[in-house]
Protein backbone atom coordinates (compact mmCIF):
# COMPACT_ATOMS: atom_id res chain seq x y z
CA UNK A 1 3.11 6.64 -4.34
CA UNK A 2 2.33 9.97 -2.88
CA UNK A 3 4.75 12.78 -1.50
CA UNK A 4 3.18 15.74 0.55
CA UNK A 5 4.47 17.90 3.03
CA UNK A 6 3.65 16.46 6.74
CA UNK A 7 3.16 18.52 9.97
CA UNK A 8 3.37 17.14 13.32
CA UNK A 9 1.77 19.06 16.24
CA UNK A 10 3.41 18.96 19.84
CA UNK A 11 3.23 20.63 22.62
CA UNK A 12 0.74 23.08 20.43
CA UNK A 13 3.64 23.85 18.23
CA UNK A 14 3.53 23.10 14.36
CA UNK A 15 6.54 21.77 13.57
CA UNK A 16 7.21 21.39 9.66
CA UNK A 17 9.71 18.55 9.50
CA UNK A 18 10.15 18.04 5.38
CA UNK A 19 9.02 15.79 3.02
CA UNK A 20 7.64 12.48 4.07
CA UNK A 21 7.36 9.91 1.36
CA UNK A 22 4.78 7.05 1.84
CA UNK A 23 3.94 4.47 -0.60
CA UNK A 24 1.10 1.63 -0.49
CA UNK A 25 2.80 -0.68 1.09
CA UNK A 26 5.43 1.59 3.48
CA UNK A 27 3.76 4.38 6.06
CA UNK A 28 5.35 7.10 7.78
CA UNK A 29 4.83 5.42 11.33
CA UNK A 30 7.16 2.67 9.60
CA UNK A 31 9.68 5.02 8.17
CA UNK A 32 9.93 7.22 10.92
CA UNK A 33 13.19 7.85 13.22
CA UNK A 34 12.82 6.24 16.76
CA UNK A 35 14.22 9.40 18.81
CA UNK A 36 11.87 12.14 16.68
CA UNK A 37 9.77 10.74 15.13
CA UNK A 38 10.65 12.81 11.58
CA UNK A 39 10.39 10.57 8.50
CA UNK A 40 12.11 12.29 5.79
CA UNK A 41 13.38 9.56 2.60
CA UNK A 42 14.84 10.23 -1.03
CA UNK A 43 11.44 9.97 -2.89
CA UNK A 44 13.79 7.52 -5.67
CA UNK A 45 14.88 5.16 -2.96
CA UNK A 46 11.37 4.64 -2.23
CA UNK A 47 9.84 4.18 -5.12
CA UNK A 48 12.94 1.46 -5.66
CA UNK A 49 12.02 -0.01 -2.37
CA UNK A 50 8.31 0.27 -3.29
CA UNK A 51 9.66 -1.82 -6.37
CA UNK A 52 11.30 -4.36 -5.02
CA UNK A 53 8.31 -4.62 -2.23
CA UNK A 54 5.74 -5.29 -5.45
CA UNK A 55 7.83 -7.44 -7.44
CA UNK A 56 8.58 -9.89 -4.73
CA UNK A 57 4.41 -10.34 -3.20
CA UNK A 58 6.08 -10.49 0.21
CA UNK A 59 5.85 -7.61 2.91
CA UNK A 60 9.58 -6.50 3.46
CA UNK A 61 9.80 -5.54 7.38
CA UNK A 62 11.73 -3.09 8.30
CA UNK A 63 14.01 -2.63 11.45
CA UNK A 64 15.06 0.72 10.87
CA UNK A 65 14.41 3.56 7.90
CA UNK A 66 15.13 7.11 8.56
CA UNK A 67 17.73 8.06 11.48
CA UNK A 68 17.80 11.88 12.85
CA UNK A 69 21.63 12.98 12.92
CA UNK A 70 21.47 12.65 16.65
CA UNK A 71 19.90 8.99 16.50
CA UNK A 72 22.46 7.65 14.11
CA UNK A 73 25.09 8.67 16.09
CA UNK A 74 24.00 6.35 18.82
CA UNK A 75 23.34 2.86 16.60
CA UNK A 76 25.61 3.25 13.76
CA UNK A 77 29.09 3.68 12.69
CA UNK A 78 28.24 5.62 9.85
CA UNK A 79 28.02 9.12 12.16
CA UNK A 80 25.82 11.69 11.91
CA UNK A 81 25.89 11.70 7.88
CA UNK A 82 25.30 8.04 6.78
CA UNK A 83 22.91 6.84 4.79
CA UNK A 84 19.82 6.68 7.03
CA UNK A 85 20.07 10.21 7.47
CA UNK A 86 18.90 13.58 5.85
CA UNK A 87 21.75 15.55 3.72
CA UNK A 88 19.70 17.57 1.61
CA UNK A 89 17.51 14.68 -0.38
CA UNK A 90 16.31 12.22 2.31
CA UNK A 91 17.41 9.53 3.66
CA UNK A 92 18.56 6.37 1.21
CA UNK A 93 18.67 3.36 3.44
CA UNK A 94 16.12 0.68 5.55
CA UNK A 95 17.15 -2.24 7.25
CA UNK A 96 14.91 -5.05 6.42
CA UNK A 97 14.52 -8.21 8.76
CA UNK A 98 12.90 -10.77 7.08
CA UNK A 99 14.89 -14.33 7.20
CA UNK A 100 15.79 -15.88 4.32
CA UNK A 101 13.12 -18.04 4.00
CA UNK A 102 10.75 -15.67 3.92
CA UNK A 103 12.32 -13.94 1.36
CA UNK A 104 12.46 -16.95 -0.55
């Protein structure tokens, strides 16, 4: 697992958005919040996920992984501070769609 500190370029404007946290089996582009693209997780919640991801030999996909404030707000009842979401250490929550078959 590697953690470095990611800058995205728009509009010719360097944003620096935090800590992005990738593993070998999870990218940014999957972690990443639909509305702003910012992909900011608890580096210990993804080396669990990574974990889990290794121990079971399947590929876990995920639905969802980091949420901007804004974002969450719209799909969840959990409001602009749930779990999803950045409070200080990343977010701590994915959604993972596999069936239970293929988890099996």
């Amino acid at each position: 697992m590697w953690i470095s500190r990611r800058k995205f370029i728009k509009d010719s404007t360097i944003l620096i958005v935090g800590w992005s946290v990738a593993t070998k089996h999870f990218s940014d582009k999957e972690l990443e919040c639909r509305c702003c693209k910012v992909a900011t997780m608890q580096p210990a919640f993804m080396e669990s996920l990574e974990r889990i991801r290794v121990e079971m030999n399947r590929p876990l996909k995920l639905s969802s992984a980091f949420r901007c404030s804004k974002h969450n707000c719209e799909v969840s009842s959990t409001g602009p501070n749930g779990p999803h979401t950045d409070h200080g250490e990343g977010g701590q929550a994915v959604d993972v769609t596999n069936s239970v078959e293929q988890m099996l």
